[in-house]
PDB file of N, CA and C in Angstrom:
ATOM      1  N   UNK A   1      28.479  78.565 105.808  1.00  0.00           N
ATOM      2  CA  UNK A   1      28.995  79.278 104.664  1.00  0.00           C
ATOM      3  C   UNK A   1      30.081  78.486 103.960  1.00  0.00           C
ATOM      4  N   UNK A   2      30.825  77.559 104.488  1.00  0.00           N
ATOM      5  CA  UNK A   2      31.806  76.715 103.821  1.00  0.00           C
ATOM      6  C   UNK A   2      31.015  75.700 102.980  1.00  0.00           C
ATOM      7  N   UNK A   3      29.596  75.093 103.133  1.00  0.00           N
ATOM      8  CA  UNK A   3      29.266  74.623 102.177  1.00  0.00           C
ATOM      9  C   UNK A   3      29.210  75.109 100.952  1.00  0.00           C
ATOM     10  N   UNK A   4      28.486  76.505 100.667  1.00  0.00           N
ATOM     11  CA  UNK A   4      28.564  77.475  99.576  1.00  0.00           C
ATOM     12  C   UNK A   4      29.291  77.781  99.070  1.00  0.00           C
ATOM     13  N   UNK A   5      30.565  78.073  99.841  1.00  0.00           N
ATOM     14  CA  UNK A   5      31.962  78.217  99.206  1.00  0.00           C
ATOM     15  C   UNK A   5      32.745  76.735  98.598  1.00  0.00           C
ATOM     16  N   UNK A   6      32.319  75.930  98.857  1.00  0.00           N
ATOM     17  CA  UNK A   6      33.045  74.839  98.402  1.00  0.00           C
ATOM     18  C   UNK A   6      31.730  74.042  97.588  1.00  0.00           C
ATOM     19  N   UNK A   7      30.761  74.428  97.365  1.00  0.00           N
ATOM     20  CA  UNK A   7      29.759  73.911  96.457  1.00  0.00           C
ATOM     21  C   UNK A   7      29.092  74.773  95.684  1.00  0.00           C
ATOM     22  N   UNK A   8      29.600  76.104  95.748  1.00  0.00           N
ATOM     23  CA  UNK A   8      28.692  77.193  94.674  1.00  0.00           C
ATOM     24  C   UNK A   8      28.168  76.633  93.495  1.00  0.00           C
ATOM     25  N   UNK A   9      29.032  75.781  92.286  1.00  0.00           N
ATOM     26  CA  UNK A   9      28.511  75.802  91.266  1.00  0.00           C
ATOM     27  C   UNK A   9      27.506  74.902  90.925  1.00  0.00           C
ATOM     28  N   UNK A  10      27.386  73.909  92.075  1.00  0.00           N
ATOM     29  CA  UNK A  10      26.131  73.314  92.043  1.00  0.00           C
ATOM     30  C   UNK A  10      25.081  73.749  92.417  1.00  0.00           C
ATOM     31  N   UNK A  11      24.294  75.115  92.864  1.00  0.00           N
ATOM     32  CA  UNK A  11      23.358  75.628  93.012  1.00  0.00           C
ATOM     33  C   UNK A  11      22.363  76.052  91.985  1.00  0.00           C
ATOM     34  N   UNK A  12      23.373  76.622  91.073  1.00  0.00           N
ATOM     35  CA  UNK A  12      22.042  76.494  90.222  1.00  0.00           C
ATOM     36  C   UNK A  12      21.257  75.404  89.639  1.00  0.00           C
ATOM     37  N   UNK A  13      21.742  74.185  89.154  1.00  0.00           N
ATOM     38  CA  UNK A  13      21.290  73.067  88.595  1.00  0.00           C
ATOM     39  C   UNK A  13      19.815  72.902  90.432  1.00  0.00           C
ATOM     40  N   UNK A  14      20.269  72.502  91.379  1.00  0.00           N
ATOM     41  CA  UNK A  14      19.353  72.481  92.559  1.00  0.00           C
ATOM     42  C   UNK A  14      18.524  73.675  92.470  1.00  0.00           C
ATOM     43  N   UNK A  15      18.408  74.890  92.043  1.00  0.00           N
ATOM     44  CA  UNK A  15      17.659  75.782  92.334  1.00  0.00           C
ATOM     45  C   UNK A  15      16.459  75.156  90.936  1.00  0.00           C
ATOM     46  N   UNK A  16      17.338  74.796  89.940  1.00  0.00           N
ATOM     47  CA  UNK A  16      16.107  74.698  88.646  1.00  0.00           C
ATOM     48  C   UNK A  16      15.388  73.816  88.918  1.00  0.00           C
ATOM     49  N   UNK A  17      15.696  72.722  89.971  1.00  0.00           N
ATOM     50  CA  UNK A  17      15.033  71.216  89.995  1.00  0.00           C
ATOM     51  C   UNK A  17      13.950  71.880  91.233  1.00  0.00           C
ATOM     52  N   UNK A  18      14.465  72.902  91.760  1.00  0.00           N
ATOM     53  CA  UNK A  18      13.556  73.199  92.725  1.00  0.00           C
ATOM     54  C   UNK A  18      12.451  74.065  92.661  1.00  0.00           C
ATOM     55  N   UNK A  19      12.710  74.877  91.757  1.00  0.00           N
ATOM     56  CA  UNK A  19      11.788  75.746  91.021  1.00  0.00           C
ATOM     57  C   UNK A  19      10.914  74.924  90.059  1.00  0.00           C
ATOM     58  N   UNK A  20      11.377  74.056  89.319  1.00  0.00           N
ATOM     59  CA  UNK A  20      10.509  73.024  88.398  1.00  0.00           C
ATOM     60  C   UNK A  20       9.586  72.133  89.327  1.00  0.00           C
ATOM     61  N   UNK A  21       9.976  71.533  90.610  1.00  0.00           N
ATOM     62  CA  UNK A  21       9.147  70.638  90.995  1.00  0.00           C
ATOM     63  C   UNK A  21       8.039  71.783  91.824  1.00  0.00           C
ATOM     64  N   UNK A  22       8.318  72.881  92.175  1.00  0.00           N
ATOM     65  CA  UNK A  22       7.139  73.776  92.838  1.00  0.00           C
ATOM     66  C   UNK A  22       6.209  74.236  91.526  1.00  0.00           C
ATOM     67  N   UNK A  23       6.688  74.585  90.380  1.00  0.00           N
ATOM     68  CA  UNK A  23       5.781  75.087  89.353  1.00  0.00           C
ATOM     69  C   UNK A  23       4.728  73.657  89.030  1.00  0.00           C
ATOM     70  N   UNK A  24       5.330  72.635  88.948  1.00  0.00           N
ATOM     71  CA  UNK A  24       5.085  71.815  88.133  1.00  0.00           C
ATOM     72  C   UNK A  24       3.570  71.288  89.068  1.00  0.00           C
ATOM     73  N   UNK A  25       3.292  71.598  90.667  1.00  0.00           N
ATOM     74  CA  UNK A  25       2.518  71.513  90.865  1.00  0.00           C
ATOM     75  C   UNK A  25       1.187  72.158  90.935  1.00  0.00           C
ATOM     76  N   UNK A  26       1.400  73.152  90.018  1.00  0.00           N
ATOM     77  CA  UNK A  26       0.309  74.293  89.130  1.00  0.00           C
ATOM     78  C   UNK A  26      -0.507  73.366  88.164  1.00  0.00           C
ATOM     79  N   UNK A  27       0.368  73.000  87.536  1.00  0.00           N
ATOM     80  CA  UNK A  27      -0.104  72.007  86.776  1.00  0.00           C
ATOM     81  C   UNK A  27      -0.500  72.854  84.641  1.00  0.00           C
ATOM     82  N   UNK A  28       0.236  73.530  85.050  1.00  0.00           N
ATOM     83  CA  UNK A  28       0.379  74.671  83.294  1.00  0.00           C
ATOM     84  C   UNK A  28       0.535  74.049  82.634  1.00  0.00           C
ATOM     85  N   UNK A  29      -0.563  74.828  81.161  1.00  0.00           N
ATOM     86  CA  UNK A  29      -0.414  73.778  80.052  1.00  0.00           C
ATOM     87  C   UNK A  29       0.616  74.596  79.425  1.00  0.00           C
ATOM     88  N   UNK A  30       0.917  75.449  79.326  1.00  0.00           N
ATOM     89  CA  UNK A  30       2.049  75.950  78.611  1.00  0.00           C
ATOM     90  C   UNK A  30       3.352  75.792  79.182  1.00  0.00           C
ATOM     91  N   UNK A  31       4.119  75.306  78.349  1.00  0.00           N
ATOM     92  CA  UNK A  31       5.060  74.577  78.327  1.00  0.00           C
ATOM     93  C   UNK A  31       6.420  75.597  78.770  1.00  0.00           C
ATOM     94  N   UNK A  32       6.392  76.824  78.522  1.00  0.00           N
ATOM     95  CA  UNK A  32       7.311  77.905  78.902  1.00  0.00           C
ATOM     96  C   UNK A  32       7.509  77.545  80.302  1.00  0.00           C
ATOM     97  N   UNK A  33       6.246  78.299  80.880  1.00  0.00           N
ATOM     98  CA  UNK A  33       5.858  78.648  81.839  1.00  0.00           C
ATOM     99  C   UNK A  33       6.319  76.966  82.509  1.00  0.00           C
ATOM    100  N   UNK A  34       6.277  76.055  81.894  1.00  0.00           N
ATOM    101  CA  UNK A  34       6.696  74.884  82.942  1.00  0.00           C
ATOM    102  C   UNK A  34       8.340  74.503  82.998  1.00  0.00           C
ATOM    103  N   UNK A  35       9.105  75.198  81.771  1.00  0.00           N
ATOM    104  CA  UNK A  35      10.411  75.012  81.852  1.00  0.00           C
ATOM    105  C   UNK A  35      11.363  76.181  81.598  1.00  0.00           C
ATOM    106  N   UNK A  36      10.587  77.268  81.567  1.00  0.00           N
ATOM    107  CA  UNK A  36      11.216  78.597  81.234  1.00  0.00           C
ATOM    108  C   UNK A  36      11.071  79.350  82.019  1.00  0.00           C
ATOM    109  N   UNK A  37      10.498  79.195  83.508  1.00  0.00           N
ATOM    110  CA  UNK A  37      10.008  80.307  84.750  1.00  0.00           C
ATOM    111  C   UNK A  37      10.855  79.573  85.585  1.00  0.00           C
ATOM    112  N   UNK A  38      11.214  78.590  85.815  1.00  0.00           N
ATOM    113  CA  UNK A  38      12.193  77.635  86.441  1.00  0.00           C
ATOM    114  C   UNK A  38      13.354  78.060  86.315  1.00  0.00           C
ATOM    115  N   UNK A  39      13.794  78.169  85.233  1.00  0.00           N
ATOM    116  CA  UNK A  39      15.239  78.688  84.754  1.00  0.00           C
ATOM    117  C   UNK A  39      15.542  79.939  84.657  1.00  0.00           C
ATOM    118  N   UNK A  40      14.752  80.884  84.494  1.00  0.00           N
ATOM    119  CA  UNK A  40      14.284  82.280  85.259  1.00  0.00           C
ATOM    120  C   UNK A  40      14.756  82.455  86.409  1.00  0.00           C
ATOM    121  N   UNK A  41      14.225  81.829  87.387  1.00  0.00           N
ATOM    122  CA  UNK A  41      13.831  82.118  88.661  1.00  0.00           C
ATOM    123  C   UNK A  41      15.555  81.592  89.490  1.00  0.00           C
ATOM    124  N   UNK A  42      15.626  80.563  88.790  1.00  0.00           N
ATOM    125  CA  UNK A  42      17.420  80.000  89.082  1.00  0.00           C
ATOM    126  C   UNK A  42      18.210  81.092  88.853  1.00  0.00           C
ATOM    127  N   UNK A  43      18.466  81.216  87.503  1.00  0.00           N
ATOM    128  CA  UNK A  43      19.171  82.243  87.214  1.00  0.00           C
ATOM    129  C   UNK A  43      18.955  83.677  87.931  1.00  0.00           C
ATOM    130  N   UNK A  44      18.304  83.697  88.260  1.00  0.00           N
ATOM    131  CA  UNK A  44      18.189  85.362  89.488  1.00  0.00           C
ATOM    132  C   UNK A  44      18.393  85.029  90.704  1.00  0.00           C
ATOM    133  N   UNK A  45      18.495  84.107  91.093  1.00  0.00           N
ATOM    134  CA  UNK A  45      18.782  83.277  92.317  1.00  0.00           C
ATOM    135  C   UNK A  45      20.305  82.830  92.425  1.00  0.00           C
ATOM    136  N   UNK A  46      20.875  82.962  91.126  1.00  0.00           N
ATOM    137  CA  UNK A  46      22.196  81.657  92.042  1.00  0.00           C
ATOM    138  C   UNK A  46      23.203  83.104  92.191  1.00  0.00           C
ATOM    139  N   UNK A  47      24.337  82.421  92.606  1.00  0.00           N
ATOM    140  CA  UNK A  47      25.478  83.484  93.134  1.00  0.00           C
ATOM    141  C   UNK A  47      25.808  84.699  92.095  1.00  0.00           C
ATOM    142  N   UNK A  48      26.407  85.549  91.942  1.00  0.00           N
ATOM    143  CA  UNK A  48      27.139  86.439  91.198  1.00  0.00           C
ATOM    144  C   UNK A  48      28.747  86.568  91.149  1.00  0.00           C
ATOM    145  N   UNK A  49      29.447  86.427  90.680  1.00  0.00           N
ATOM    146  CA  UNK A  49      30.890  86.838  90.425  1.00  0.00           C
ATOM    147  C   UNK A  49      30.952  87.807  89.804  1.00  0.00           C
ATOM    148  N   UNK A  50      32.408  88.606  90.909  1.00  0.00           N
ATOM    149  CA  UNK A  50      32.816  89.544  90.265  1.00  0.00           C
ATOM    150  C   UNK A  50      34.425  89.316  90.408  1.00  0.00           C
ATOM    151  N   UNK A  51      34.959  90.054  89.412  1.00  0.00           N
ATOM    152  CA  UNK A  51      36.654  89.868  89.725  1.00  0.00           C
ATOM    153  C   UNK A  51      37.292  91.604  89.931  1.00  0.00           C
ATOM    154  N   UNK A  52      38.130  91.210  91.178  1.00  0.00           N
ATOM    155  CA  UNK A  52      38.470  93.019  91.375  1.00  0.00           C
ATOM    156  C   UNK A  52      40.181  92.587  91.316  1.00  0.00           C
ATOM    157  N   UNK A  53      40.622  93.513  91.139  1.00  0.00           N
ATOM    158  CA  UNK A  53      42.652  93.889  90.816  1.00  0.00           C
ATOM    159  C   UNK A  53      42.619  94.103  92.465  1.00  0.00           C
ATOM    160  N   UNK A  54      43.650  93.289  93.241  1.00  0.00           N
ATOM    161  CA  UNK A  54      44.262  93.880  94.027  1.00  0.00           C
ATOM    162  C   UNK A  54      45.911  93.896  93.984  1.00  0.00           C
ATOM    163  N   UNK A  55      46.275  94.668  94.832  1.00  0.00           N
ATOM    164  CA  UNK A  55      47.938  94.247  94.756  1.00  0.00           C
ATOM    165  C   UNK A  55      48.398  93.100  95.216  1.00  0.00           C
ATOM    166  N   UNK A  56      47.595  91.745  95.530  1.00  0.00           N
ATOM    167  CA  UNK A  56      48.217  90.279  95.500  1.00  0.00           C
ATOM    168  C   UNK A  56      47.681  89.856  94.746  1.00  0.00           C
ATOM    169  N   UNK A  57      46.988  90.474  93.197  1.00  0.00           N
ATOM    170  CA  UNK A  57      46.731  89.700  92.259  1.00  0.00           C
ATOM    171  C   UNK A  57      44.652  89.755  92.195  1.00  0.00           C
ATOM    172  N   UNK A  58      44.594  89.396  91.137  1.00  0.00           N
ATOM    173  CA  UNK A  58      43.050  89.139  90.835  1.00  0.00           C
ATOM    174  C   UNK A  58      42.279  88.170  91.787  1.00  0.00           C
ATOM    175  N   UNK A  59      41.005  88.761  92.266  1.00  0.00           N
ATOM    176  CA  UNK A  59      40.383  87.777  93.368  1.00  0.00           C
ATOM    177  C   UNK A  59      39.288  87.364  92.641  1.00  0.00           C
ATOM    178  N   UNK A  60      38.458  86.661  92.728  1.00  0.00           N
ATOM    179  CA  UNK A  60      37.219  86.492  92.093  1.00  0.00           C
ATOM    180  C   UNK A  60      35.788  86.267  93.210  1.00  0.00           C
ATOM    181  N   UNK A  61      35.028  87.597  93.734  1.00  0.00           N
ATOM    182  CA  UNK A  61      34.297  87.420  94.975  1.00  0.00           C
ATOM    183  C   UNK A  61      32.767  87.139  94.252  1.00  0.00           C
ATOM    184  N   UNK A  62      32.225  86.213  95.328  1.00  0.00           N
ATOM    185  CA  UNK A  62      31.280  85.318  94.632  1.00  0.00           C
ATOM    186  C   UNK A  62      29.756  86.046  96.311  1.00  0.00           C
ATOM    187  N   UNK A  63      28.873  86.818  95.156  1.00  0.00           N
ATOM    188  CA  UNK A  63      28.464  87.428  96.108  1.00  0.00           C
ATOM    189  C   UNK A  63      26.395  86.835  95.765  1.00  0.00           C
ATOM    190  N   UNK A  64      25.927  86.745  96.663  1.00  0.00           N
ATOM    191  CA  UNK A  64      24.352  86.080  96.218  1.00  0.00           C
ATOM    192  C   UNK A  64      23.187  87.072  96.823  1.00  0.00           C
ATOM    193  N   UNK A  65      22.262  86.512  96.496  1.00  0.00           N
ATOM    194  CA  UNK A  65      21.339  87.738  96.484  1.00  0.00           C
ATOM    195  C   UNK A  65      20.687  87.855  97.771  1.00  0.00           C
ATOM    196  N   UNK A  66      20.937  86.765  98.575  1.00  0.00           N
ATOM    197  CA  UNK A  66      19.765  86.652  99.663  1.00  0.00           C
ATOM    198  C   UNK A  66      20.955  86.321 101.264  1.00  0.00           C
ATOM    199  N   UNK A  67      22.387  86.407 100.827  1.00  0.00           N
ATOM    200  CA  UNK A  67      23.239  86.628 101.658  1.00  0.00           C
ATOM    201  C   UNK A  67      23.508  87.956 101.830  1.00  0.00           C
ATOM    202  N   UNK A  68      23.821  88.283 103.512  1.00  0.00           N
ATOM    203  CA  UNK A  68      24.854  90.247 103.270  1.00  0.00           C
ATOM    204  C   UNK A  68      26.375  89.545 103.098  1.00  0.00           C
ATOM    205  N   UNK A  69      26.796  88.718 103.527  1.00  0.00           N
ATOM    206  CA  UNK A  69      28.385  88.345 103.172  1.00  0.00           C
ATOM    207  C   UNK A  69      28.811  87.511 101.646  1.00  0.00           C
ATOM    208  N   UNK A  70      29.553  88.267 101.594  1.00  0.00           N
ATOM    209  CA  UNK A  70      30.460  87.529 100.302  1.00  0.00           C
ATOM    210  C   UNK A  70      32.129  87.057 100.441  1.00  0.00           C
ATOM    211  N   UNK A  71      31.965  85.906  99.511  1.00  0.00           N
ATOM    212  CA  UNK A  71      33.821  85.396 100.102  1.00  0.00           C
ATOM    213  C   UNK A  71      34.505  85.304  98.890  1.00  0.00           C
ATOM    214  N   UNK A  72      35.836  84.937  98.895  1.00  0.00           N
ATOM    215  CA  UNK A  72      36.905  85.430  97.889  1.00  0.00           C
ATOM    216  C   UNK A  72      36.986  83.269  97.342  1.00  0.00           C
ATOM    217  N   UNK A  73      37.086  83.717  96.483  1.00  0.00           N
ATOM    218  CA  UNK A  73      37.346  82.265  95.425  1.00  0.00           C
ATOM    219  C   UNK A  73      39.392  81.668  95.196  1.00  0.00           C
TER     220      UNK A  73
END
């Protein structure tokens, strides 16, 4: 989990390259579907932020879809 926490924002760029090289072996002539289901599929995939008020100040918890734990930023 310390990788994630100390590399979150590079996941999505890796999720699109990873989603592009699995589509891409479909082999679609439409061009969406070869660079627009990729970036789809990232974007529903990478982490979520949320920011909550506590009394030591604003946290920013970075929570993902396919983890049950989330950690503070």
């Amino acid at each position: 989990m310390k990788f994630f926490k100390s590399y979150h924002y590079l996941i999505y760029p890796i999720l699109y390259v990873f989603f592009f090289v699995v589509i891409s072996f479909f082999e679609f002539k439409n061009s969406f579907v070869n660079f627009g289901l990729p970036g789809f599929l990232a974007v529903f995939c990478c982490p979520r932020y949320n920011t909550i008020e506590t009394q030591s100040g604003e946290h920013t918890i970075v929570s993902w879809l396919f983890f049950k734990k989330s950690f503070k930023e």
